[in-house]
C-alpha atoms as a PDB file:
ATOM      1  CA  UNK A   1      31.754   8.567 -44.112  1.00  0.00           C
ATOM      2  CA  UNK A   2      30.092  10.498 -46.760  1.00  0.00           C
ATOM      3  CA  UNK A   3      26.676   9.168 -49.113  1.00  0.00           C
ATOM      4  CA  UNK A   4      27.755  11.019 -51.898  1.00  0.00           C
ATOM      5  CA  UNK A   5      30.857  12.766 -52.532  1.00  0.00           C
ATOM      6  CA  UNK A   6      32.025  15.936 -50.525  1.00  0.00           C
ATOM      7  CA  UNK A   7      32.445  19.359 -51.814  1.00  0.00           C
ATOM      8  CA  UNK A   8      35.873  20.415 -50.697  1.00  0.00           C
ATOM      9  CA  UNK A   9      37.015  24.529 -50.087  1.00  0.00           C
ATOM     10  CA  UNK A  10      39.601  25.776 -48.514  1.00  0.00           C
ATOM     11  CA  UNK A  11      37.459  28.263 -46.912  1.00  0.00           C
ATOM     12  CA  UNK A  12      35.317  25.876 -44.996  1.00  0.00           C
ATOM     13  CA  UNK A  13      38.461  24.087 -43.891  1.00  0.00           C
ATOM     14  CA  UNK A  14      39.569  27.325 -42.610  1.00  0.00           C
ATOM     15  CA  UNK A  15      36.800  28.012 -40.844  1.00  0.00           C
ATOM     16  CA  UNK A  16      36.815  24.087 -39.118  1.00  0.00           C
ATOM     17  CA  UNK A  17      40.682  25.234 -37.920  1.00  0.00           C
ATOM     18  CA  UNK A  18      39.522  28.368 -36.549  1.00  0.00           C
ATOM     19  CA  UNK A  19      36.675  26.524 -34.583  1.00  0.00           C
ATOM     20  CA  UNK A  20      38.859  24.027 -33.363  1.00  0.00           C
ATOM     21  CA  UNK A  21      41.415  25.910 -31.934  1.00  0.00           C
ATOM     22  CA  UNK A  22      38.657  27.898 -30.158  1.00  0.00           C
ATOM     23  CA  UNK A  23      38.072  24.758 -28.529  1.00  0.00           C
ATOM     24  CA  UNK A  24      41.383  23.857 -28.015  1.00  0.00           C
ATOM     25  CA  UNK A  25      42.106  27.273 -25.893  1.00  0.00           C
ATOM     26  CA  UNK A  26      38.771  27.004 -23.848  1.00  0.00           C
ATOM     27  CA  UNK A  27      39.958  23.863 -22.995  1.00  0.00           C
ATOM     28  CA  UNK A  28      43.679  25.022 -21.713  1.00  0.00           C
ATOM     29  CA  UNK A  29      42.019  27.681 -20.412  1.00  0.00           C
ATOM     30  CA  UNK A  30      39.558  25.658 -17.967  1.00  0.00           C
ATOM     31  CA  UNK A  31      42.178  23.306 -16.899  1.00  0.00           C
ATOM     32  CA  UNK A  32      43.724  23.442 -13.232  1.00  0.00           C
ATOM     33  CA  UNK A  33      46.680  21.356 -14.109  1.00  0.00           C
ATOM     34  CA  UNK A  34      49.435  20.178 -16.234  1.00  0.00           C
ATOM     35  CA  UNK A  35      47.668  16.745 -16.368  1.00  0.00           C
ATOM     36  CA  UNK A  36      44.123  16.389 -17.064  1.00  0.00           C
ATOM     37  CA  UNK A  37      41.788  14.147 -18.571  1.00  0.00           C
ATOM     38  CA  UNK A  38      40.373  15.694 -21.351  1.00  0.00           C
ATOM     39  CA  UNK A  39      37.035  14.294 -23.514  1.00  0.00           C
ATOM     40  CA  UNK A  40      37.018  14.855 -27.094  1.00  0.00           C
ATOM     41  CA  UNK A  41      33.490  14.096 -28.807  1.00  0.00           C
ATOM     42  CA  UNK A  42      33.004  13.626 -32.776  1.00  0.00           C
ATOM     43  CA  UNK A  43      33.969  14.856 -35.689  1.00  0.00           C
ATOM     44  CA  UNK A  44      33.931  18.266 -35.489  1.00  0.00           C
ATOM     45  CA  UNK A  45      37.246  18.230 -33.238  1.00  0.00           C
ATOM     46  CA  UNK A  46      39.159  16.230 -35.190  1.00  0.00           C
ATOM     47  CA  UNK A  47      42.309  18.557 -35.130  1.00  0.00           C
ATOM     48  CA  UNK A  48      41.688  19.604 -31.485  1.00  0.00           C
ATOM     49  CA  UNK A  49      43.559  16.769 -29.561  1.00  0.00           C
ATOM     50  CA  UNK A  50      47.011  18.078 -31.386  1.00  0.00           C
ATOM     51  CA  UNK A  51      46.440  21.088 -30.367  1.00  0.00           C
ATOM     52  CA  UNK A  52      45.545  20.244 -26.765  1.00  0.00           C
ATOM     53  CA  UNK A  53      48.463  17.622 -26.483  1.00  0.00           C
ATOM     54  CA  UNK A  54      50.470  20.506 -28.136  1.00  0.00           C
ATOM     55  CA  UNK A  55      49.507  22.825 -24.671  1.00  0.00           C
ATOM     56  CA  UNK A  56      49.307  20.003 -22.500  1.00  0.00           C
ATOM     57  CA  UNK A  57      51.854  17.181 -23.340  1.00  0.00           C
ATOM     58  CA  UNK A  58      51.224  15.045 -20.390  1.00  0.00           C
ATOM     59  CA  UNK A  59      47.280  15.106 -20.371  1.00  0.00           C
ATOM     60  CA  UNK A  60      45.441  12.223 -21.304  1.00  0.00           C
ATOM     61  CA  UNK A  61      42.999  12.963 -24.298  1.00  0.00           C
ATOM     62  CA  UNK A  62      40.348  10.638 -25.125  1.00  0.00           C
ATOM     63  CA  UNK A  63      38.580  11.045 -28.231  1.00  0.00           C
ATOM     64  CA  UNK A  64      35.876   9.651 -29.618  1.00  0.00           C
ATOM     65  CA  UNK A  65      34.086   9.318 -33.015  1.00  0.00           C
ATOM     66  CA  UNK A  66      30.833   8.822 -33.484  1.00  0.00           C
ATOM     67  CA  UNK A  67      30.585   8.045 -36.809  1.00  0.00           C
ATOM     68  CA  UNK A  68      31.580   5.181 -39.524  1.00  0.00           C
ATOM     69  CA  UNK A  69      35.508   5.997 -40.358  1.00  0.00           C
ATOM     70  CA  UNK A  70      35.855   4.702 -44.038  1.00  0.00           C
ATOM     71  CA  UNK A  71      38.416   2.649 -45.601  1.00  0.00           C
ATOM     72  CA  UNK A  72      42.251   4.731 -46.656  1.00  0.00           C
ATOM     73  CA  UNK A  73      40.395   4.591 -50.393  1.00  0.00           C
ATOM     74  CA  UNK A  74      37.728   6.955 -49.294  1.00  0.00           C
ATOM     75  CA  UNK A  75      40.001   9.202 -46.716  1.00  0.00           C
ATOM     76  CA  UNK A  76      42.583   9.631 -49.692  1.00  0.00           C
ATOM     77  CA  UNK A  77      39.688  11.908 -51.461  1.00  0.00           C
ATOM     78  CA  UNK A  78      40.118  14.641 -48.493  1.00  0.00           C
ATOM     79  CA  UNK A  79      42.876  17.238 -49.197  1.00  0.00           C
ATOM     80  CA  UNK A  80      43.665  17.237 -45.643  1.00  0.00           C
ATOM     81  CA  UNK A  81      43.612  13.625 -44.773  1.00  0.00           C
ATOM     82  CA  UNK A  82      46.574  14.074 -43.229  1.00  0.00           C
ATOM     83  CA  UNK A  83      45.990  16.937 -40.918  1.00  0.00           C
ATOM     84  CA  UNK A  84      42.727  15.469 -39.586  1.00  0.00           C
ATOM     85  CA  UNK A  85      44.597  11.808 -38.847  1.00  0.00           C
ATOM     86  CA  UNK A  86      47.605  13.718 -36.987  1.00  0.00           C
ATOM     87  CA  UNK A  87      44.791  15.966 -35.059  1.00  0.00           C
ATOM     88  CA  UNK A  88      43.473  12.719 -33.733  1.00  0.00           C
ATOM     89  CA  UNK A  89      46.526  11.075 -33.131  1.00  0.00           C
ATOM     90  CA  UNK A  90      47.411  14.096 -30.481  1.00  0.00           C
ATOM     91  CA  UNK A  91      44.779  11.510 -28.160  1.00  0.00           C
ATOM     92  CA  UNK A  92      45.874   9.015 -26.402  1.00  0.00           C
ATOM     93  CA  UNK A  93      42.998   7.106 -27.063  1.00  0.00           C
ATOM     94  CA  UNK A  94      41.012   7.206 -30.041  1.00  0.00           C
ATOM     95  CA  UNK A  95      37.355   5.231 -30.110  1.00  0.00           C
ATOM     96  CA  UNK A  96      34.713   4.077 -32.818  1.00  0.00           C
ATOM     97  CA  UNK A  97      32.321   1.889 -32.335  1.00  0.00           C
ATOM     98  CA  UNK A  98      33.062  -1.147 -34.188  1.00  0.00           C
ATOM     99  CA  UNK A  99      36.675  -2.633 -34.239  1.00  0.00           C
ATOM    100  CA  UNK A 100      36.098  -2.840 -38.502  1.00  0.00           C
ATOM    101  CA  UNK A 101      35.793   1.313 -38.102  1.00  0.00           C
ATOM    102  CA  UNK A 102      39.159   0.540 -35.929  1.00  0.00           C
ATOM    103  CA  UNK A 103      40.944  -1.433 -38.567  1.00  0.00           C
ATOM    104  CA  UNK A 104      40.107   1.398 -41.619  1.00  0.00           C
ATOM    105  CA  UNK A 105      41.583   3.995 -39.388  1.00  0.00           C
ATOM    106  CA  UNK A 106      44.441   2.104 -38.709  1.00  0.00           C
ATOM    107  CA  UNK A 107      45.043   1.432 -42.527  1.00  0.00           C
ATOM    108  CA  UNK A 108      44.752   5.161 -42.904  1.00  0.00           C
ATOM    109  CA  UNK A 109      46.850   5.553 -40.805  1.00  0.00           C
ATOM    110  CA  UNK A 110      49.240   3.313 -42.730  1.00  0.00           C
ATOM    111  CA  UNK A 111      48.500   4.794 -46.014  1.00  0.00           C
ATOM    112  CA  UNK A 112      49.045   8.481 -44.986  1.00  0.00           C
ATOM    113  CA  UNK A 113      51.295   9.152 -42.079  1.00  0.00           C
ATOM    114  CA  UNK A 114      54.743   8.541 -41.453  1.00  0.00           C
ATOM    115  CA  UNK A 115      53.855   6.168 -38.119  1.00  0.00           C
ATOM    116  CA  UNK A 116      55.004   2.590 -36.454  1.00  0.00           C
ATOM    117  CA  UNK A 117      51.899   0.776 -36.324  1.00  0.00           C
ATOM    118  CA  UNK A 118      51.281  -2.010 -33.498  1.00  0.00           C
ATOM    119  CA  UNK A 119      48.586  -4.207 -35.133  1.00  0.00           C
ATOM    120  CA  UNK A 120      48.854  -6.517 -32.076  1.00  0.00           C
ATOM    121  CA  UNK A 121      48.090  -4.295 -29.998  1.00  0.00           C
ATOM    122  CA  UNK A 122      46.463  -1.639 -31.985  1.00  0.00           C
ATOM    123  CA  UNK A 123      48.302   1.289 -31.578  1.00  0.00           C
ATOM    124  CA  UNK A 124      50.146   3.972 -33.241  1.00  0.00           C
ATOM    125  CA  UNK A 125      53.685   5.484 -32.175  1.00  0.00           C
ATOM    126  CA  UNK A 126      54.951   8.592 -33.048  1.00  0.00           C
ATOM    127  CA  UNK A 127      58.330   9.170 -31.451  1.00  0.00           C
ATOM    128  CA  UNK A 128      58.331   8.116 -28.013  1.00  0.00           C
ATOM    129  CA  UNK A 129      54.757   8.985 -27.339  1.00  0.00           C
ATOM    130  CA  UNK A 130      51.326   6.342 -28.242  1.00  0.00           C
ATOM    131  CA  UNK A 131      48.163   6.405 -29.567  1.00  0.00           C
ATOM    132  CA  UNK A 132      45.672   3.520 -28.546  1.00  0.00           C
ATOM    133  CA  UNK A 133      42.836   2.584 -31.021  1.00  0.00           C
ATOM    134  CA  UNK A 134      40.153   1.026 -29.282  1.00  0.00           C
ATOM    135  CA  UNK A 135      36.391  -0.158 -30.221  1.00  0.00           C
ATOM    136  CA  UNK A 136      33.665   1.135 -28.260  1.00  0.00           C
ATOM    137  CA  UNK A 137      30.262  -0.026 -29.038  1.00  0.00           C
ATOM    138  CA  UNK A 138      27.001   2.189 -28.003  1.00  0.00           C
ATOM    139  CA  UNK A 139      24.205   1.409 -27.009  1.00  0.00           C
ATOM    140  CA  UNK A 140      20.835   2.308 -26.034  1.00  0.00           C
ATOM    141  CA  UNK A 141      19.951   3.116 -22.247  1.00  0.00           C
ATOM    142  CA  UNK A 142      19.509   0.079 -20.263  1.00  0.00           C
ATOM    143  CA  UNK A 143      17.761  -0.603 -18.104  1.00  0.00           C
ATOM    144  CA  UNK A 144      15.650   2.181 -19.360  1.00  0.00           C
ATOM    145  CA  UNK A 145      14.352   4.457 -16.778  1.00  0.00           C
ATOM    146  CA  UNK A 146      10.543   4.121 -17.785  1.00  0.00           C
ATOM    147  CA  UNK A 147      10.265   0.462 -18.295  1.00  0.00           C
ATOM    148  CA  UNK A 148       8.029   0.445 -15.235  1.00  0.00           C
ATOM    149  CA  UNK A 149       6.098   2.705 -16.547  1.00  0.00           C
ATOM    150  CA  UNK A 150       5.174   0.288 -19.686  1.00  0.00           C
ATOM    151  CA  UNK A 151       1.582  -1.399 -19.812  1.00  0.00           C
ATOM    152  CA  UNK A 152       1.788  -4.870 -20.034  1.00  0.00           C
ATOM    153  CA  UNK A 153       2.602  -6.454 -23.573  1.00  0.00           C
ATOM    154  CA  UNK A 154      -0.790  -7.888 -24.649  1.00  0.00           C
ATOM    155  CA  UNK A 155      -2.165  -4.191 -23.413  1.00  0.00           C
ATOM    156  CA  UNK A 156       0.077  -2.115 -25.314  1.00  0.00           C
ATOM    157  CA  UNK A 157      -0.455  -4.282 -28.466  1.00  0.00           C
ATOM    158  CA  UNK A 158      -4.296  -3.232 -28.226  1.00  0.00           C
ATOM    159  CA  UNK A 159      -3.895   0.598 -27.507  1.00  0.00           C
ATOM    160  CA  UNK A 160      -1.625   0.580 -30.541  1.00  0.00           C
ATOM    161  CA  UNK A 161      -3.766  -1.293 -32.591  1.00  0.00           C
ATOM    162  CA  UNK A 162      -6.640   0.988 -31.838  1.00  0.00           C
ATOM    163  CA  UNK A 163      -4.868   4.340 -32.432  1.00  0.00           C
ATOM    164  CA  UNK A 164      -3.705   3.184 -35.882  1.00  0.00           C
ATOM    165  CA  UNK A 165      -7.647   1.601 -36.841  1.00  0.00           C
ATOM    166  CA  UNK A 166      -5.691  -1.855 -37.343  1.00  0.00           C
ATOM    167  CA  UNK A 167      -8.024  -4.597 -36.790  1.00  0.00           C
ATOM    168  CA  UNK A 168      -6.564  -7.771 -34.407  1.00  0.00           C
ATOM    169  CA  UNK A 169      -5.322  -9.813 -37.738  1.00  0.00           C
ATOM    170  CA  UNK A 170      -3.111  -7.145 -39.528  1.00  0.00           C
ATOM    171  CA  UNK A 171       0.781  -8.283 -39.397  1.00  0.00           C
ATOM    172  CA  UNK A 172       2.171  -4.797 -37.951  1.00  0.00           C
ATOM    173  CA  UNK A 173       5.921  -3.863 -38.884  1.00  0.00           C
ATOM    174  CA  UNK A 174       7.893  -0.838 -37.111  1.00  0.00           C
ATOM    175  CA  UNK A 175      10.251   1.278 -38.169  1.00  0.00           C
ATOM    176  CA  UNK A 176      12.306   3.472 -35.040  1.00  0.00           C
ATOM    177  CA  UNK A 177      14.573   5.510 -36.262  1.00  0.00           C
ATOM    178  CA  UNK A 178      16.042   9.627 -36.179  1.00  0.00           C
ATOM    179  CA  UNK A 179      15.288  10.792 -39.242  1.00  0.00           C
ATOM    180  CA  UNK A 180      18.476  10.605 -41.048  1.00  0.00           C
ATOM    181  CA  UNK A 181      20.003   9.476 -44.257  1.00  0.00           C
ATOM    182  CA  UNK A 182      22.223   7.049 -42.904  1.00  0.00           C
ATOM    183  CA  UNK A 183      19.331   5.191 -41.263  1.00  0.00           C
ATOM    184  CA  UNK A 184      18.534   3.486 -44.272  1.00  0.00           C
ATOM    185  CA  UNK A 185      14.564   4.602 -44.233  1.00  0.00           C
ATOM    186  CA  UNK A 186      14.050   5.539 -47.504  1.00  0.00           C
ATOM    187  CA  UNK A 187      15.678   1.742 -48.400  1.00  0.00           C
ATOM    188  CA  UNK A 188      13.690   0.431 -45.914  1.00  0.00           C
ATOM    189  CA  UNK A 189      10.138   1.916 -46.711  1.00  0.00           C
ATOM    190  CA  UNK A 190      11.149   1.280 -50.862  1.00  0.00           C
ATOM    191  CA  UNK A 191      11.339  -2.564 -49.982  1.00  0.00           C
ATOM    192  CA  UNK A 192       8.015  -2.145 -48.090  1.00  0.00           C
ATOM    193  CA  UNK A 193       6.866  -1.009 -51.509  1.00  0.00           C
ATOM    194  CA  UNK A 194       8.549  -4.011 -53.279  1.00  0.00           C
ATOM    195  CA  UNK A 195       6.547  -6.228 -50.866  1.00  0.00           C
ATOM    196  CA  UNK A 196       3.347  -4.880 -51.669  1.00  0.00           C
ATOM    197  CA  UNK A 197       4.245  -5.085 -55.685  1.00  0.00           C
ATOM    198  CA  UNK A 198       5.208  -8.439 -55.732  1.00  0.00           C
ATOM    199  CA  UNK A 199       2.153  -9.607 -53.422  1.00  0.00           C
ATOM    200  CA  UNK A 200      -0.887  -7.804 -53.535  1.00  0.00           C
ATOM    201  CA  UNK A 201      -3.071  -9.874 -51.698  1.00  0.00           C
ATOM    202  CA  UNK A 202      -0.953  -8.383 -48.396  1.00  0.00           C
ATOM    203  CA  UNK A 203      -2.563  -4.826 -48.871  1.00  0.00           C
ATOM    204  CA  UNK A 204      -5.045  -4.331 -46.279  1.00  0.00           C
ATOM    205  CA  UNK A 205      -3.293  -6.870 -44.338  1.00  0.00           C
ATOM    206  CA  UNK A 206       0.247  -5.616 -43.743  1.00  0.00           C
ATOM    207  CA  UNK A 207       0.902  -2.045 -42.637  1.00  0.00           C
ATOM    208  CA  UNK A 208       4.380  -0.772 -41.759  1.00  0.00           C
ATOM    209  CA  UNK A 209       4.717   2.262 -39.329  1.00  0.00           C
ATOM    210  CA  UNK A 210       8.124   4.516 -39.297  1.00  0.00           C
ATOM    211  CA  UNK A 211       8.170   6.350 -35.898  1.00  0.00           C
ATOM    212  CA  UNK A 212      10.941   8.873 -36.970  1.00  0.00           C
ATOM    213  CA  UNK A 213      12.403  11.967 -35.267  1.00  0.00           C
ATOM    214  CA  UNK A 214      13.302  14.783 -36.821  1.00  0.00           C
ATOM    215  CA  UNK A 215      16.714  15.585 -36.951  1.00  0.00           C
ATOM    216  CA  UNK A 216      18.866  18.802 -38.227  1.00  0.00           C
ATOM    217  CA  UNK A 217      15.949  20.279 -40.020  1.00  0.00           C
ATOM    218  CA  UNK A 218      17.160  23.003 -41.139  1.00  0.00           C
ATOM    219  CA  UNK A 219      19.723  21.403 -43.242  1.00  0.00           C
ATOM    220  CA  UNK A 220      18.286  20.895 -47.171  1.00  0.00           C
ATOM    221  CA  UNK A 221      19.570  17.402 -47.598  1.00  0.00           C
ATOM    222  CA  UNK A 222      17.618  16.360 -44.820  1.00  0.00           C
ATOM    223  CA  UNK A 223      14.355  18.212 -45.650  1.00  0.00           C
ATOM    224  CA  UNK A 224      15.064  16.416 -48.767  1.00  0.00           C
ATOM    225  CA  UNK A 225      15.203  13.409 -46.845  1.00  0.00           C
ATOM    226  CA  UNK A 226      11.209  13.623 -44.926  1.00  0.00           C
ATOM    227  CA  UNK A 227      10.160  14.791 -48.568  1.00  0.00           C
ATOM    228  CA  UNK A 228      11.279  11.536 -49.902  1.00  0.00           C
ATOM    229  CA  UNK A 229      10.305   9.884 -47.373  1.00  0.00           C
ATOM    230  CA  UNK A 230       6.853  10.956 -47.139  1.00  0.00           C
ATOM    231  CA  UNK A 231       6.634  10.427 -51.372  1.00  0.00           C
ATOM    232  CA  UNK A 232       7.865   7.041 -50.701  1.00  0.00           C
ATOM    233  CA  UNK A 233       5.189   5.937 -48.348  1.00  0.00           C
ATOM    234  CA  UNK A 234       2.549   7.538 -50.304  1.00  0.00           C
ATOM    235  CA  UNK A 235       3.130   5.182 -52.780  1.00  0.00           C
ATOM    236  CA  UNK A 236       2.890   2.370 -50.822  1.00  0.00           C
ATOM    237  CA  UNK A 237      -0.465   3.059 -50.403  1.00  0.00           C
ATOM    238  CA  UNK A 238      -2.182   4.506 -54.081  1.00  0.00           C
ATOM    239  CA  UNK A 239      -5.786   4.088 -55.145  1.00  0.00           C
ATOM    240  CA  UNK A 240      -7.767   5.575 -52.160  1.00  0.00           C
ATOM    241  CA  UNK A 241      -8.203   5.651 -48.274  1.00  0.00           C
ATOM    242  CA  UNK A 242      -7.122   2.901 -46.531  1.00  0.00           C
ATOM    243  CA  UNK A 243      -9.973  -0.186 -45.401  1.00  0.00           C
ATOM    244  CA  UNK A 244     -10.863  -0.932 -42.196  1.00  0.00           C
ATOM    245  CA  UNK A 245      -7.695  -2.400 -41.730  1.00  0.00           C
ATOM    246  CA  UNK A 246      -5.478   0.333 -41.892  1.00  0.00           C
ATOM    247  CA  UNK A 247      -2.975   1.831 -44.490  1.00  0.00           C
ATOM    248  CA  UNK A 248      -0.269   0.072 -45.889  1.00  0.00           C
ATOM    249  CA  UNK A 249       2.303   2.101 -44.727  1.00  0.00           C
ATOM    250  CA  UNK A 250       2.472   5.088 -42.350  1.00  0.00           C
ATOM    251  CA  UNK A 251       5.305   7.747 -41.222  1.00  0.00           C
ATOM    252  CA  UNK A 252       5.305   9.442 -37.870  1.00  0.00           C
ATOM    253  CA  UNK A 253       7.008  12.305 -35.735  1.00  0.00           C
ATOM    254  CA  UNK A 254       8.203  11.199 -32.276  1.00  0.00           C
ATOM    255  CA  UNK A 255       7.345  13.346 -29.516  1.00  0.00           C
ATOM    256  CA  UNK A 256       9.762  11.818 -27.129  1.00  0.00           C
ATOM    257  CA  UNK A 257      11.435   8.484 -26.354  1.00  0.00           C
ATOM    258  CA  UNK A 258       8.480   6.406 -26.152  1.00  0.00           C
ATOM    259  CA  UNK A 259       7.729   4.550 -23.279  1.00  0.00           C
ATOM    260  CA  UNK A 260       4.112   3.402 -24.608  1.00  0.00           C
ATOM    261  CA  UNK A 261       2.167   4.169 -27.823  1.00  0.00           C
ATOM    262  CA  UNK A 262       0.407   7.493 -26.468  1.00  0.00           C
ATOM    263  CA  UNK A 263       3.483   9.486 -26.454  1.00  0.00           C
ATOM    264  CA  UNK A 264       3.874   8.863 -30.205  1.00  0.00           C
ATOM    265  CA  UNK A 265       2.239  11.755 -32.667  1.00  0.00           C
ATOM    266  CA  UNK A 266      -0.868  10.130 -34.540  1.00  0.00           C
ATOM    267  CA  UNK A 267       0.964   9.130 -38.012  1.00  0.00           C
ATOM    268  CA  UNK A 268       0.135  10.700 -40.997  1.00  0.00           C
ATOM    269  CA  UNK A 269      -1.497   8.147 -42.999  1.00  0.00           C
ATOM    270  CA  UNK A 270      -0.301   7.171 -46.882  1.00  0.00           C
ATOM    271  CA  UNK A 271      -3.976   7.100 -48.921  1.00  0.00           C
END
């Protein structure tokens, strides 16, 4: 799924088949028999399980995709909607996270390839050979490893508070997110602003924090992204230093997952 609409050229797409089959052979390569189970992550490999299960027609592939899959409306846009659908349906299993990402692929399907779909069941057959389409939500680590490690609640809500200058009173929001524009921060931090707007007398008494870490930074749209960000929560906060009770709103790096306030970076205030 795309934010705004893709540049397509045949050179990149090119490139993405080159890259793939790479993969592909390294795979055939490594294997020590006619039927392994192979893992395919993302979409980078979408046109790798094709050419695995073209190699290896009895292994079981099982891909996954880690992102959104959009509705047949938005795949239809891609010139080669449908090599990238018959690259994944060389899996045997194909996974996304929510059955809804499940359904749109399945329409795609539908739309685009010449298929027999089994809605009941969700699958797709191609000759005498299936594909299952399967929803696999993801989590977060549990139980995570340094929950022992984690001063009690009342404890932690001090240290924090006394990091950020916050006095005992101040209605604390937080933001945890990687830095990335389908997070939703910059909508997130602009209704923070929209708060403030519509009721002033919560300055000095509301701060929002955005623990956010960085991600792909050497790719424009997302040093786009922290710049906008950072405007953003400047904003928030015009007409001087913050009081004694803190800034209005706040944006932070992340060191590391953090098991307690004093492995975040000190947050770079909004004045």
């Amino acid at each position: 799924m795309a934010h705004t609409r893709p540049l397509f050229r045949v050179e990149d797409y090119e490139h993405y088949v080159n890259v793939n089959r790479k993969f592909a052979d390294a795979v055939c390569e490594e294997v020590d028999s006619d039927d392994p189970i192979v893992l395919v992550q993302d979409y980078h490999f979408a046109l790798a399980p094709k050419m695995i299960r073209e190699r290896l027609p009895r292994a079981t592939i099982i891909t996954f995709w880690h992102i959104p899959w959009p509705n047949a409306e938005r795949v239809g846009i891609c010139p080669w909607r449908e090599e990238l659908i018959s690259g994944l349906l060389g899996s045997s299993i194909v996974g996304f996270h929510t059955q809804q990402h499940c359904n749109n692929f399945i329409d795609s399907v539908d739309a685009f390839m010449e298929s027999r779909i089994d809605r009941e069941a969700n699958a797709v057959i191609q000759g005498q050979r299936r594909t299952l389409v399967r929803p696999y939500p993801i989590s977060i680590e549990w139980p995570v490893h340094w929950l022992d490690k984690v001063p009690p609640v009342a404890e932690a809500r001090v240290q924090v508070r006394q990091e950020l200058g916050l006095a005992a009173d101040v209605l604390l929001g937080v933001g945890i997110d990687r830095l990335d524009y389908t997070k939703g921060i910059e909508e997130r931090l602009a209704a923070v602003d929209q708060l403030l707007a519509r009721h002033p007398e919560l300055r000095g008494h509301y701060t929002f924090i955005q623990l956010a870490a960085p991600s792909r930074t050497k790719i424009a749209r997302y040093q786009e992204l922290n710049d906008q960000v950072e405007a953003i929560a400047a904003r928030s906060t015009p007409g001087g230093p913050p009081g004694p009770t803190g800034p209005s709103c706040s944006c932070a790096r992340t060191t590391s997952q953090p098991p307690c306030s004093a492995t975040i970076a000190p947050p770079r205030s909004a004045t």
